[in-house]
Protein backbone atom coordinates (compact mmCIF):
# COMPACT_ATOMS: atom_id res chain seq x y z
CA UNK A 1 -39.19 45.18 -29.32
CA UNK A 2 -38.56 43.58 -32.65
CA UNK A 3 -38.22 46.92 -34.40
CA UNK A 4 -35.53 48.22 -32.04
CA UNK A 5 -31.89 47.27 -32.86
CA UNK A 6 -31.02 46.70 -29.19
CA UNK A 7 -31.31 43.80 -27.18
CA UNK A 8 -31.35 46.32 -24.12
CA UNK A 9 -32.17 49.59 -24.58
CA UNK A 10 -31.79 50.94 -21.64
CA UNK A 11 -28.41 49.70 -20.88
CA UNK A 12 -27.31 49.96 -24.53
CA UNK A 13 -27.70 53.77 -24.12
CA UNK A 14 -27.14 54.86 -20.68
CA UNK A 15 -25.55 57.93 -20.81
CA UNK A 16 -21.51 57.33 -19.69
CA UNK A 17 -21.61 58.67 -16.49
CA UNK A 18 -24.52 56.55 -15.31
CA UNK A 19 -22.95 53.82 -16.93
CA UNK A 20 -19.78 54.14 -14.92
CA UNK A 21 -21.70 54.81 -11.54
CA UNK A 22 -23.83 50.99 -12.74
CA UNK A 23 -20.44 49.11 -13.44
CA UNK A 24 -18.87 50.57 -10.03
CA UNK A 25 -21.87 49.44 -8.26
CA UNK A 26 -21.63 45.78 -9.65
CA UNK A 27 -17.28 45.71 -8.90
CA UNK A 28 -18.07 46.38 -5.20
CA UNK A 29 -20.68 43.50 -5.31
CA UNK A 30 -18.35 41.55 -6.98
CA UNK A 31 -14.93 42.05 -4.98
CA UNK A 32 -17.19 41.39 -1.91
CA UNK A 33 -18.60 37.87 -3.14
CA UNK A 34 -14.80 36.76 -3.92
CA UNK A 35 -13.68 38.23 -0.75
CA UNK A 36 -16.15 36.24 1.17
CA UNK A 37 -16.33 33.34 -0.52
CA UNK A 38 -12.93 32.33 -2.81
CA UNK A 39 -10.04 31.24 -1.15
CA UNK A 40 -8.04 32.24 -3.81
CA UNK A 41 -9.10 35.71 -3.78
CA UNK A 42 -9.26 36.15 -0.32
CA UNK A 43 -5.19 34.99 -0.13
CA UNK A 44 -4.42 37.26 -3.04
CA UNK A 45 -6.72 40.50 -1.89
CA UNK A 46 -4.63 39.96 1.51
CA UNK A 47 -1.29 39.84 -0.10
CA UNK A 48 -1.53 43.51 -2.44
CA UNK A 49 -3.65 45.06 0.79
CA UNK A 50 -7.10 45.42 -0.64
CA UNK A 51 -10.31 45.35 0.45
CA UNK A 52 -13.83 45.59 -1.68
CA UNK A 53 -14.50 48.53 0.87
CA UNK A 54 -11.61 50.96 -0.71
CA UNK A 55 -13.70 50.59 -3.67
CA UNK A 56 -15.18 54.26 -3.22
CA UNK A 57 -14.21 55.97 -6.90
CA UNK A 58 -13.30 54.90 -10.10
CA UNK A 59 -9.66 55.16 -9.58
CA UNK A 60 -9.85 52.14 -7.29
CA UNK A 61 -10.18 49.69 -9.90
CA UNK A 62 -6.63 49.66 -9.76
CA UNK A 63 -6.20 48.68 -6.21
CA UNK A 64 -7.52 44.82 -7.34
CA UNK A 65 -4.69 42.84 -8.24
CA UNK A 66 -4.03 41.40 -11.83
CA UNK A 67 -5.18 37.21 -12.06
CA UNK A 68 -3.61 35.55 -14.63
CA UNK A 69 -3.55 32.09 -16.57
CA UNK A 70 -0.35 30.80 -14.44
CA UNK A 71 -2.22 32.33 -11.44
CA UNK A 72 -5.56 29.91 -12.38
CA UNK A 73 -3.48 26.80 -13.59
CA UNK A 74 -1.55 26.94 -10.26
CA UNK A 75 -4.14 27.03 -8.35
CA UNK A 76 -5.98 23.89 -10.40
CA UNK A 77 -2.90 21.86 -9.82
CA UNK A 78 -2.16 22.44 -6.13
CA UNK A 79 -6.19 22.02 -5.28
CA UNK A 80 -7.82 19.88 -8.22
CA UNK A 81 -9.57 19.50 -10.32
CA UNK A 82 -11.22 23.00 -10.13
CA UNK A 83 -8.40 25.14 -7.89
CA UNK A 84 -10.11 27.75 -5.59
CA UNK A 85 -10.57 30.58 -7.16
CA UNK A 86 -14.53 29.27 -7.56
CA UNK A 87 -16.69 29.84 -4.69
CA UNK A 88 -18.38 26.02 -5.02
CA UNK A 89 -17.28 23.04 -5.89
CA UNK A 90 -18.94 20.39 -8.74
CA UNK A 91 -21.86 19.88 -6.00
CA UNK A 92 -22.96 23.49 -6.70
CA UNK A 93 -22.38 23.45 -10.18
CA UNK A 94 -24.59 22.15 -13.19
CA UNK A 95 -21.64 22.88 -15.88
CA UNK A 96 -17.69 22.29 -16.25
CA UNK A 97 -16.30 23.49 -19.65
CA UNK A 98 -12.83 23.91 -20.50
CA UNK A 99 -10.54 26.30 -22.96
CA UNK A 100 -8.97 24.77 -25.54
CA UNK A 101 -5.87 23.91 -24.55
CA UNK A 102 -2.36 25.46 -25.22
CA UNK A 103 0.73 23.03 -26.08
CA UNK A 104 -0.28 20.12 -24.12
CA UNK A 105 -0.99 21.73 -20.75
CA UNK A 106 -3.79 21.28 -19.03
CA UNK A 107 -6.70 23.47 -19.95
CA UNK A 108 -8.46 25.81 -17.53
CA UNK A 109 -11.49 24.17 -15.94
CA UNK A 110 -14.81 26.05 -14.94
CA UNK A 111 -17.79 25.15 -13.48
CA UNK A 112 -20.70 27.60 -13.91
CA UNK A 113 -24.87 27.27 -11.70
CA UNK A 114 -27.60 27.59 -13.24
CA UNK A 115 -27.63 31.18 -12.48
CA UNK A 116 -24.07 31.53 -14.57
CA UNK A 117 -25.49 29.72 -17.80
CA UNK A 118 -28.49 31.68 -17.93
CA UNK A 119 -26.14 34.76 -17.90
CA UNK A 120 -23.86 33.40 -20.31
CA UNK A 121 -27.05 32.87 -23.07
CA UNK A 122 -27.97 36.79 -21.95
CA UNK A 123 -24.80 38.12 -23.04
CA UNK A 124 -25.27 36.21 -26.79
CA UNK A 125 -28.68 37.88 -27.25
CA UNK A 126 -26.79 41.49 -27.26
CA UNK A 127 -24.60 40.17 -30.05
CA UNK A 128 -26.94 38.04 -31.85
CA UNK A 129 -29.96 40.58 -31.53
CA UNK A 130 -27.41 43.38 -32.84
CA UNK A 131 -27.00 41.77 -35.60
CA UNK A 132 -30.70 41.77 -36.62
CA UNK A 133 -31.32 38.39 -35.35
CA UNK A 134 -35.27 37.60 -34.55
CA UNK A 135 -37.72 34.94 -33.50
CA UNK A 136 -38.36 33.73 -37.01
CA UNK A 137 -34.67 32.69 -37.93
CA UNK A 138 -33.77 29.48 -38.04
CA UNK A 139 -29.94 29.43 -36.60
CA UNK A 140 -27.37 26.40 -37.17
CA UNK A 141 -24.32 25.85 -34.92
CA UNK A 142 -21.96 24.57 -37.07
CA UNK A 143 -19.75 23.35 -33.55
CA UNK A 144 -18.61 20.21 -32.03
CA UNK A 145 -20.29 20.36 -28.48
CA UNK A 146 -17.79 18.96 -26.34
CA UNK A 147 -16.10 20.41 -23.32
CA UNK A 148 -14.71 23.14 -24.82
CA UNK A 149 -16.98 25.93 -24.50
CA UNK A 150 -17.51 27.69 -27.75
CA UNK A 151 -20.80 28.02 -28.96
CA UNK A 152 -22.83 26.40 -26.37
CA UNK A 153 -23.64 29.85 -25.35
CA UNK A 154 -25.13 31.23 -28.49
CA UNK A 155 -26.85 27.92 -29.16
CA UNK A 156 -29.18 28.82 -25.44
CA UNK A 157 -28.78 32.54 -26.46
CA UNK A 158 -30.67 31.62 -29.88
CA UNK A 159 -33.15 29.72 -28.25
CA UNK A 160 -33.70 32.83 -25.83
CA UNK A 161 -34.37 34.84 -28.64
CA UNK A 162 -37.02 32.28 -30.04
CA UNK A 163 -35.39 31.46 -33.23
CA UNK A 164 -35.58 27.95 -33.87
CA UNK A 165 -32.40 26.28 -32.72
CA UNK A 166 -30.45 23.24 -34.95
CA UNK A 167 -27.16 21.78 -33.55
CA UNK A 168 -24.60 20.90 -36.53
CA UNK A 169 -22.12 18.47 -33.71
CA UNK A 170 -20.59 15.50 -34.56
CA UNK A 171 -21.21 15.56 -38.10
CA UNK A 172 -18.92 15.26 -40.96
CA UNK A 173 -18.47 19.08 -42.72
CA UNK A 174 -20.86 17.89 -45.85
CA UNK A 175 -23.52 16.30 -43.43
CA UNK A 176 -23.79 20.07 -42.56
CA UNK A 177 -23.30 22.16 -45.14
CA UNK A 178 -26.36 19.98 -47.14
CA UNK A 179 -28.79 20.46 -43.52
CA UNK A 180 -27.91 24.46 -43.58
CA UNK A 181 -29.33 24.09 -47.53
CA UNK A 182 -31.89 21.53 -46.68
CA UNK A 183 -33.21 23.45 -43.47
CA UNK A 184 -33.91 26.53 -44.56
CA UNK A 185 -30.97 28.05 -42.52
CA UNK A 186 -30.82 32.05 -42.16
CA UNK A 187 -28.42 31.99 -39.55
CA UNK A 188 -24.92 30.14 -39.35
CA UNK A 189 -22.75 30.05 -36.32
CA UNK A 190 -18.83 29.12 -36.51
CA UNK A 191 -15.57 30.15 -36.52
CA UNK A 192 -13.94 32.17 -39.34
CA UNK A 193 -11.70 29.21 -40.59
CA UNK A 194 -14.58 26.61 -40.69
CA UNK A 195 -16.98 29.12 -42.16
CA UNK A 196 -14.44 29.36 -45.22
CA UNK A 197 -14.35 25.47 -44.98
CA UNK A 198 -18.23 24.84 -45.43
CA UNK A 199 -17.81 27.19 -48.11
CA UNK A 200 -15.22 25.16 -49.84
CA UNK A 201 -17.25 21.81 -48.97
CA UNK A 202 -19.81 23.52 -51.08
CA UNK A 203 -18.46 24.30 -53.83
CA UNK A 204 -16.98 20.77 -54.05
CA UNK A 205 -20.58 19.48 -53.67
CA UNK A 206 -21.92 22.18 -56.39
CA UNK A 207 -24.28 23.63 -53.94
CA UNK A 208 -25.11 27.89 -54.50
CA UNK A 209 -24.44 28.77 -50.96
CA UNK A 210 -25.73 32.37 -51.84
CA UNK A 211 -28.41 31.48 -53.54
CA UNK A 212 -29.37 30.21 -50.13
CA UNK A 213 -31.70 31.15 -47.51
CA UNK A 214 -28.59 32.10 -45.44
CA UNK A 215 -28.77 36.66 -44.43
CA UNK A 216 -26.14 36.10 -41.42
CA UNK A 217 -22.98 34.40 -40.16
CA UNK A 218 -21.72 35.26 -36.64
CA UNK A 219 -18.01 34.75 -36.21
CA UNK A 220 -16.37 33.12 -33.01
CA UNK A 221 -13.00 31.81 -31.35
CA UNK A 222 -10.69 32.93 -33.77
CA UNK A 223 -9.21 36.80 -34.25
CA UNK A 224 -9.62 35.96 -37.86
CA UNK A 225 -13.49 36.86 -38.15
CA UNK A 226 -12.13 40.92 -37.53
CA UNK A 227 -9.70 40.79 -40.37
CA UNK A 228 -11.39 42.54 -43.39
CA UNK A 229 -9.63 40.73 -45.96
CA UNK A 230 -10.99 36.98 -44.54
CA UNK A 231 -14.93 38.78 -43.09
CA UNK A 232 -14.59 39.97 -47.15
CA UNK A 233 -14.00 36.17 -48.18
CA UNK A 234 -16.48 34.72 -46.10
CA UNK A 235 -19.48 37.19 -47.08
CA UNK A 236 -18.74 36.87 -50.85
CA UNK A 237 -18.79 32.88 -50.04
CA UNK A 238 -21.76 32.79 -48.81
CA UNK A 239 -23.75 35.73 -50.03
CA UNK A 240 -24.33 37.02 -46.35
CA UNK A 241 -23.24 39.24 -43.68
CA UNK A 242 -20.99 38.53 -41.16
CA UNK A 243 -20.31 39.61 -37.63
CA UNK A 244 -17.50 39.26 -35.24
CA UNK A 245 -17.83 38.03 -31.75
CA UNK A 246 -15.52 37.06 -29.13
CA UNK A 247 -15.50 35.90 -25.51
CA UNK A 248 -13.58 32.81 -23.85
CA UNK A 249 -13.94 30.29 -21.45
CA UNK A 250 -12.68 32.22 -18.30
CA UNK A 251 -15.87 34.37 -18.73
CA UNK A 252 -18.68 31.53 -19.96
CA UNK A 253 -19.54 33.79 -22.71
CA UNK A 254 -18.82 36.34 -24.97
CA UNK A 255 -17.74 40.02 -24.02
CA UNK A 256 -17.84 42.16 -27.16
CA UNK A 257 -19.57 41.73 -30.52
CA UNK A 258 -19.96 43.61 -34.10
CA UNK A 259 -23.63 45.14 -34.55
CA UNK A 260 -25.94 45.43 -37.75
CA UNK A 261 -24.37 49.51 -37.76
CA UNK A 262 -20.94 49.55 -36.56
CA UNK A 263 -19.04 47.37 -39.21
CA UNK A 264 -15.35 47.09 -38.26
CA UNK A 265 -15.54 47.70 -34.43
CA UNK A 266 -16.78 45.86 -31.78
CA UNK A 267 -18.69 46.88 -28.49
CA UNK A 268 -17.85 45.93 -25.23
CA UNK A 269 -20.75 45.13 -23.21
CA UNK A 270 -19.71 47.20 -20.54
CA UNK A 271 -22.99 46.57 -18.45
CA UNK A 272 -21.81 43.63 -17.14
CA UNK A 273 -18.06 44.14 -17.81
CA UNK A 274 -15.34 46.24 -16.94
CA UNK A 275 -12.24 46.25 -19.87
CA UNK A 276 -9.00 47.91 -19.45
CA UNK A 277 -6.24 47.90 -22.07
CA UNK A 278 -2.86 47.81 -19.91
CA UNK A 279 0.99 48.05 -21.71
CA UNK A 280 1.85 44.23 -21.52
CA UNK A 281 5.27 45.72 -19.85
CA UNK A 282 4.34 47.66 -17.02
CA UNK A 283 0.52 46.82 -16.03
CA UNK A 284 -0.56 50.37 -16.94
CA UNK A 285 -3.28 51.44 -18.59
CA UNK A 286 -2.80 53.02 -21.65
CA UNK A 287 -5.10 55.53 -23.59
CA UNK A 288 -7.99 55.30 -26.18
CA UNK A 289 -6.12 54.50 -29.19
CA UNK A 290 -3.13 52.46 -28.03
CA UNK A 291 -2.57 49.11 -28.56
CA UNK A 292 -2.56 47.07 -25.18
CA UNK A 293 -3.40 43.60 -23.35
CA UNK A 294 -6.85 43.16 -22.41
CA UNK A 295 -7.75 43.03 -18.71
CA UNK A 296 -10.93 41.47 -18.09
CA UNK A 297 -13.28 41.84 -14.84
CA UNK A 298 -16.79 40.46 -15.35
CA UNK A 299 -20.06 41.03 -13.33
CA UNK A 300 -22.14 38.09 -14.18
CA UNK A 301 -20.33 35.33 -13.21
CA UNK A 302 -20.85 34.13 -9.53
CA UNK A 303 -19.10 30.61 -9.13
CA UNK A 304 -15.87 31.76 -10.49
CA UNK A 305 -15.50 35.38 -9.84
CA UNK A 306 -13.04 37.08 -12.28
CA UNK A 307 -11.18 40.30 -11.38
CA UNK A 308 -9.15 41.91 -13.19
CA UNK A 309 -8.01 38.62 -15.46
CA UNK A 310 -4.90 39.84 -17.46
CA UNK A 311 -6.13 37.67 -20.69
CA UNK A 312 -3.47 38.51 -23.21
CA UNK A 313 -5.91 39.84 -26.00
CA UNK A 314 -4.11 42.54 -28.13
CA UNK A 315 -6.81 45.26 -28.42
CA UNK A 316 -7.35 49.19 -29.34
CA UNK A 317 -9.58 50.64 -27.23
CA UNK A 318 -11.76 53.71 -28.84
CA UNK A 319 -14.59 56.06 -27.22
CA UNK A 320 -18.10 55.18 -28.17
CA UNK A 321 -18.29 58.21 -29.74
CA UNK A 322 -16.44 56.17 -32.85
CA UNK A 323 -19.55 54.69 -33.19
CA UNK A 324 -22.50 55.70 -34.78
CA UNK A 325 -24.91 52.54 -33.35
CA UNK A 326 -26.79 54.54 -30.77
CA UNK A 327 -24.70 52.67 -28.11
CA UNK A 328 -23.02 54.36 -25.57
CA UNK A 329 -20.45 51.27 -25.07
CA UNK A 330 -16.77 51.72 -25.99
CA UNK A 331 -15.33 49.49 -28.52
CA UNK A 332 -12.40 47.21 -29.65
CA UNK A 333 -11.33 48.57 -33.40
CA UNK A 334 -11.06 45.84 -35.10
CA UNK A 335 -11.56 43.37 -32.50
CA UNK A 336 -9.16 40.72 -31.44
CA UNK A 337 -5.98 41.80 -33.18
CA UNK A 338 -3.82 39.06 -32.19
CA UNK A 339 -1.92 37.97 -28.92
CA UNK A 340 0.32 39.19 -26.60
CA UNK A 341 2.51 36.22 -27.25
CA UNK A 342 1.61 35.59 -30.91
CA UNK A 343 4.46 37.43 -32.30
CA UNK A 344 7.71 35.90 -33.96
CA UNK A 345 10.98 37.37 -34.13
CA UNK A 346 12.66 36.20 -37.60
CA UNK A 347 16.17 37.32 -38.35
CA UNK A 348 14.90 40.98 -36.37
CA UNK A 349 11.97 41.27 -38.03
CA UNK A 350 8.66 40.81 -36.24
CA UNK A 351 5.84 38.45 -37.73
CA UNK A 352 2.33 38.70 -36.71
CA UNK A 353 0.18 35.77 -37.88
CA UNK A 354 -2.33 38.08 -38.25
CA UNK A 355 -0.86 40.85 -40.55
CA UNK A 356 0.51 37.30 -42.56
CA UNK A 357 -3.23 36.24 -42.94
CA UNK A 358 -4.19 39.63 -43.58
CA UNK A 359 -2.45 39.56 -47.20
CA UNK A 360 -2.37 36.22 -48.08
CA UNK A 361 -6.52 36.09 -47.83
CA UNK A 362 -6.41 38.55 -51.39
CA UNK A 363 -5.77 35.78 -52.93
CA UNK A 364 -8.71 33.95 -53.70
CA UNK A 365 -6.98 30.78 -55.22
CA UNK A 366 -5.53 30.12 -52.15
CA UNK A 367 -7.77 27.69 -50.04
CA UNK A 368 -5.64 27.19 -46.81
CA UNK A 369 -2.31 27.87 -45.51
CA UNK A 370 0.58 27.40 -43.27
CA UNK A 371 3.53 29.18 -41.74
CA UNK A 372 6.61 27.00 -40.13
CA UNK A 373 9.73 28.69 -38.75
CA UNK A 374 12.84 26.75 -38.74
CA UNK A 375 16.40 27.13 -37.66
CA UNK A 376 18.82 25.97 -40.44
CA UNK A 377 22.49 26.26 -38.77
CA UNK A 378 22.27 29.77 -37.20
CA UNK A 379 19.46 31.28 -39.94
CA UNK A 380 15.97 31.39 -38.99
CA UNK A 381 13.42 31.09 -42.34
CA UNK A 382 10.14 30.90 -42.44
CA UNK A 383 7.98 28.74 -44.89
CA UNK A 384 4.76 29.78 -46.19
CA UNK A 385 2.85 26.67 -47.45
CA UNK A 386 -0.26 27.15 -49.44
CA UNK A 387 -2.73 25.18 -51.06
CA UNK A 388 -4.07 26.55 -53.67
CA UNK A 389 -7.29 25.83 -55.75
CA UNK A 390 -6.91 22.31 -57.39
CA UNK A 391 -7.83 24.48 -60.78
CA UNK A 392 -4.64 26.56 -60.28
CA UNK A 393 -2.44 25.85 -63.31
CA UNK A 394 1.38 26.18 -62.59
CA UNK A 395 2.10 29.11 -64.42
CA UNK A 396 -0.36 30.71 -62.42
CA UNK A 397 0.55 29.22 -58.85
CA UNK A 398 4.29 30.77 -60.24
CA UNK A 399 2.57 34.33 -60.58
CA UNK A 400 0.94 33.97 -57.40
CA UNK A 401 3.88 32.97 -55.04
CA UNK A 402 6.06 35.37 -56.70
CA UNK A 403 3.43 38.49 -55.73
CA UNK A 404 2.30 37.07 -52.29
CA UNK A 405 6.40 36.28 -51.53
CA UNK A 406 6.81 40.03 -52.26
CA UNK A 407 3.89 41.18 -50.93
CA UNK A 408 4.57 40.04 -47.85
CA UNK A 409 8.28 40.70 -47.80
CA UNK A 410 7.19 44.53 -48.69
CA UNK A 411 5.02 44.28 -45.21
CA UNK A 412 7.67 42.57 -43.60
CA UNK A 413 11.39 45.00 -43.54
CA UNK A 414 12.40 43.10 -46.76
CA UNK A 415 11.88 39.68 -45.00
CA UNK A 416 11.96 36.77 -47.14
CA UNK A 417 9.17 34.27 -46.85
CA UNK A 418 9.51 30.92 -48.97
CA UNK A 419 6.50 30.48 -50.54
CA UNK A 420 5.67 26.76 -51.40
CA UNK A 421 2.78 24.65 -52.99
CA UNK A 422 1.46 22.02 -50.47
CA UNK A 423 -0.64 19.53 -51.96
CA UNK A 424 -4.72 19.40 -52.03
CA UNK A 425 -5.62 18.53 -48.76
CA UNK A 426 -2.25 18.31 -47.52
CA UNK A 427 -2.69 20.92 -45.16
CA UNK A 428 -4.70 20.87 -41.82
CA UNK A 429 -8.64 22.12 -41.67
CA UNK A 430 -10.06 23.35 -38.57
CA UNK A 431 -13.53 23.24 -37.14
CA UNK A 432 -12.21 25.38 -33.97
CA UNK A 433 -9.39 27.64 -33.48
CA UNK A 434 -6.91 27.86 -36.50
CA UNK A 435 -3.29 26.73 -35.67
CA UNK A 436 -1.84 28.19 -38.70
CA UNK A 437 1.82 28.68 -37.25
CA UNK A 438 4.31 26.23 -36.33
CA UNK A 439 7.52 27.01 -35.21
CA UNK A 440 10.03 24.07 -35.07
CA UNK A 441 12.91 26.48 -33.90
CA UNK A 442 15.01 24.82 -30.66
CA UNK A 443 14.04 26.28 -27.40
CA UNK A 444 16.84 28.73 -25.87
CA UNK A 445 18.33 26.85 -23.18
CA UNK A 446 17.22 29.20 -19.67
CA UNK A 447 20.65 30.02 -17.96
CA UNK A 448 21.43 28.37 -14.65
CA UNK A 449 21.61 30.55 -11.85
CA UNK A 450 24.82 31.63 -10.55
C-alpha cells in the first residue's frame, strides 16, 4: 500500500457514476437516521414536506431543506447545552468540541461517539496519505488542544497512519519550533499564519529551518494556506512542501484536501460527502466554474447528522477531470476563497481580505499585518498596518508602502488604502484562525417597523 498515492483506492477512483449511485445510497441512510432519531430534523423535514423515502434520484437532493448556523445556535439556546439536532445527548457521547467562536456569541457545540471520532481520524488519512505521508514520519501538531476542534483529528489520523505522533500544546512558539529541530520532525501540522510565525521564531533564534529534517507542512483553519502568494512564503520558509486542508467543527473533520499531484486544487472527498455550491441569493445551485456558498451534507457523522448545512464557504467548484491525480473526486480551485460575509464595502468599492493578503504577502519584509476600517464624519478609510522586518531601513519601508499602497489601490477601483508602519510586535500573532480585519465602522441603526 505504501507505494500507492491513495489512501483508498477504490473509492479514490470509482468511476462517477458509481460514485454518485454510493453517495445516494449513504443520503437515504442518512435522512432516515435524522428522521428517526433528531428532533430537530424531524420538525424541519415536516415543515418543507420531505421524507428520506422521496429520495429515489439524484435530483432529490434538493427536496432536504437548507440547516444553517442561526438554525443550530437556536436550537442550542432554546434546548441546551447541545440543542436537538444530535440524536444523543452527553451520555452517548465520548467528545464535545466547539468552533471557534464569532464576535462573542456562543460557539456551536458537538458531541461526537466513538464511532464519529474514529471517522473523523479516517477522513485525515486521505489528506495526510495524499500528501505522501507514511509510517516512518515523525508528525508535530503545532496546536493548542483545547475545545476547539482543529487538529485533534489529524493528530488520531497520524497515529492511524503509524507515523509517530508529538503534540506541540501549551507551549510557548520557541518551546516548539526548537522540539520540531530537536525531534527529527518531517511533518508539521498548523495553520497558515502560525506556520509563518514558527518561521519567524526561527529566524529570531538563528535556527536553518530548511536545513531541517522537515519534507511537509499541512495547512488548516485558515483560507490563507490556498493563497499562492502566502503557500509560496511558507515553503521557501521552511524548505518544504505544503498542502491545504480544510474542514470545520460542524463536520468533526476535514472535507477536502490538496494531494502530492494536484497543486492548487483541492478534492472533495465525495465518498463520504455530498458538496453543492448554491448562489448565496437564491439557494440555487450554480455550475462548475461559478463562484458560490458551500452546502455541506456529510455521511459519517451519526450523533449530529448534517444535511444540507449552508456553511458560508466561498468556493469554485470544477470537474475532476481538472485534475490529473488519478482521482475521480471533484475539486475546490483554490480552496477556501473567502466568506460569504467576509466582504467590505468601502466608499463602493468591495474589499476581500483575501485578495488584500493576496498582494501584500510579495512582500517579504513584511512580517504581519492589519486592516481597520473606520468612519471619519461620513468617509469610510481603511488602514493598512504593517510590520515590517525590524532590518527595514526607512527609506526602504517608504518604497515599500508607496508600491503596496498602489498596488493595492490598482486591485482595488483606485481605492486608497493608508499604508502605515506599526511597531515590532505591535501587531497581533495567531496560533489559530487569523483575525486580520477590524472594522470599527458604527452599526446602521435597523429601521423600526411601521
Amino acid at each position: 500500500m505504501s507505494d500507492s498515492p491513495f489512501w483508498n483506492p477504490k473509492t479514490e477512483t470509482l468511476p462517477r457514476e458509481q460514485l454518485r449511485a454510493l453517495q445516494l445510497a449513504k443520503l437515504r441512510r442518512q435522512a432516515a437516521w435524522a428522521a428517526e432519531r433528531s428532533p430537530f430534523h424531524q420538525r424541519a423535514f415536516k415543515a418543507a414536506g420531505f421524507s428520506p423515502d422521496q429520495l429515489t434520484s439524484w435530483d432529490d437532493v434538493d427536496r432536504i431543506p437548507f440547516l444553517t448556523r442561526e438554525d443550530w445556535m437556536a436550537s442550542q439556546d432554546a434546548f441546551g447545552p447541545y440543542g436537538e439536532i444530535p440524536v444523543t445527548g452527553a451520555a452517548g457521547s465520548i467528545r464535545m468540541h466547539t468552533t471557534s467562536g464569532t464576535s462573542g456569541r456562543t460557539p456551536l457545540r458537538a458531541l461526537d461517539s466513538r464511532k464519529d471520532w474514529a471517522w473523523s481520524a479516517e477522513m485525515w488519512c486521505y489528506a495526510l496519505w495524499g500528501a505522501g505521508v507514511r509510517p516512518h514520519d515523525v508528525g508535530y501538531v503545532a496546536f493548542g488542544y483545547g475545545s476547539f476542534i482543529g487538529f485533534w483529528g489529524l493528530h488520531n489520523g497520524l497515529e492511524k497512519i503509524g507515523a509517530l505522533t508529538i503534540p506541540g500544546g501549551a507551549q510557548t512558539t520557541t518551546t516548539r519550533v526548537r522540539q520540531i529541530v530537536d525531534f527529527d520532525v518531517t511533518v508539521v501540522a498548523s495553520t497558515p499564519t502560525y506556520a509563518l510565525r514558527m518561521a519567524q521564531e526561527a529566524e529570531a533564534l538563528g535556527i536553518d529551518l530548511p536545513a531541517s529534517k522537515v519534507h511537509t507542512v499541512i495547512l488548516s483553519g485558515e483560507p490563507a494556506g490556498s493563497i499562492p502568494e502566502t503557500k509560496a512564503l511558507i515553503e521557501k520558509a521552511w524548505g518544504a512542501k505544503a498542502y491545504d486542508t480544510a474542514g470545520m467543527t460542524e463536520v468533526s473533520t476535514i472535507f477536502m484536501f490538496e494531494p502530492a499531484d494536484q497543486p492548487g486544487g483541492c478534492h472533495v472527498i465525495e465518498d463520504h460527502f455530498i458538496e453543492q455550491v448554491v448562489d448565496p441569493e437564491t439557494g440555487r445551485e450554480v455550475a462548475y466554474g461559478e463562484q458560490g456558498e458551500r452546502v455541506c451534507t456529510s455521511f459519517g457523522r451519526g450523533t449530529v447528522p448534517l444535511l444540507r448545512y449552508r456553511t458560508a464557504d466561498l468556493v469554485v467548484k470544477v470537474p475532476h477531470t481538472a485534475s490529473n491525480s488519478g482521482r475521480t473526486w471533484d475539486l475546490y480551485a483554490g480552496g477556501i476563497l473567502g466568506r460569504v460575509d467576509d466582504m467590505k464595502l468601502v466608499r463602493g468599492t468591495n474589499v476581500y481580505p483575501r485578495a488584500v493578503e493576496g498582494i501584500v504577502r510579495t512582500y517579504p519584509h513584511v512580517e504581519e499585518f492589519q486592516l481597520r476600517i473606520t468612519r471619519e464624519g461620513i468617509r469610510d478609510e481603511i488602514r493598512l498596518r504593517i510590520e515590517p522586518a525590524p532590518t527595514l531601513s526607512d527609506d526602504e519601508w517608504a518604497s515599500m508602502a508607496r508600491r503596496i499602497g498602489s498596488d493595492l489601490a490598482d486591485a482595488h477601483e483606485g481605492l486608497r488604502f493608508i499604508v502605515e508602519r506599526a511597531a515590532t510586535d505591535e501587531l497581533p500573532r495567531f496560533e489559530l484562525k487569523a483575525k486580520r480585519l477590524v472594522d470599527e465602522r458604527p452599526a446602521v441603526p435597523v429601521p423600526a417597523t411601521v
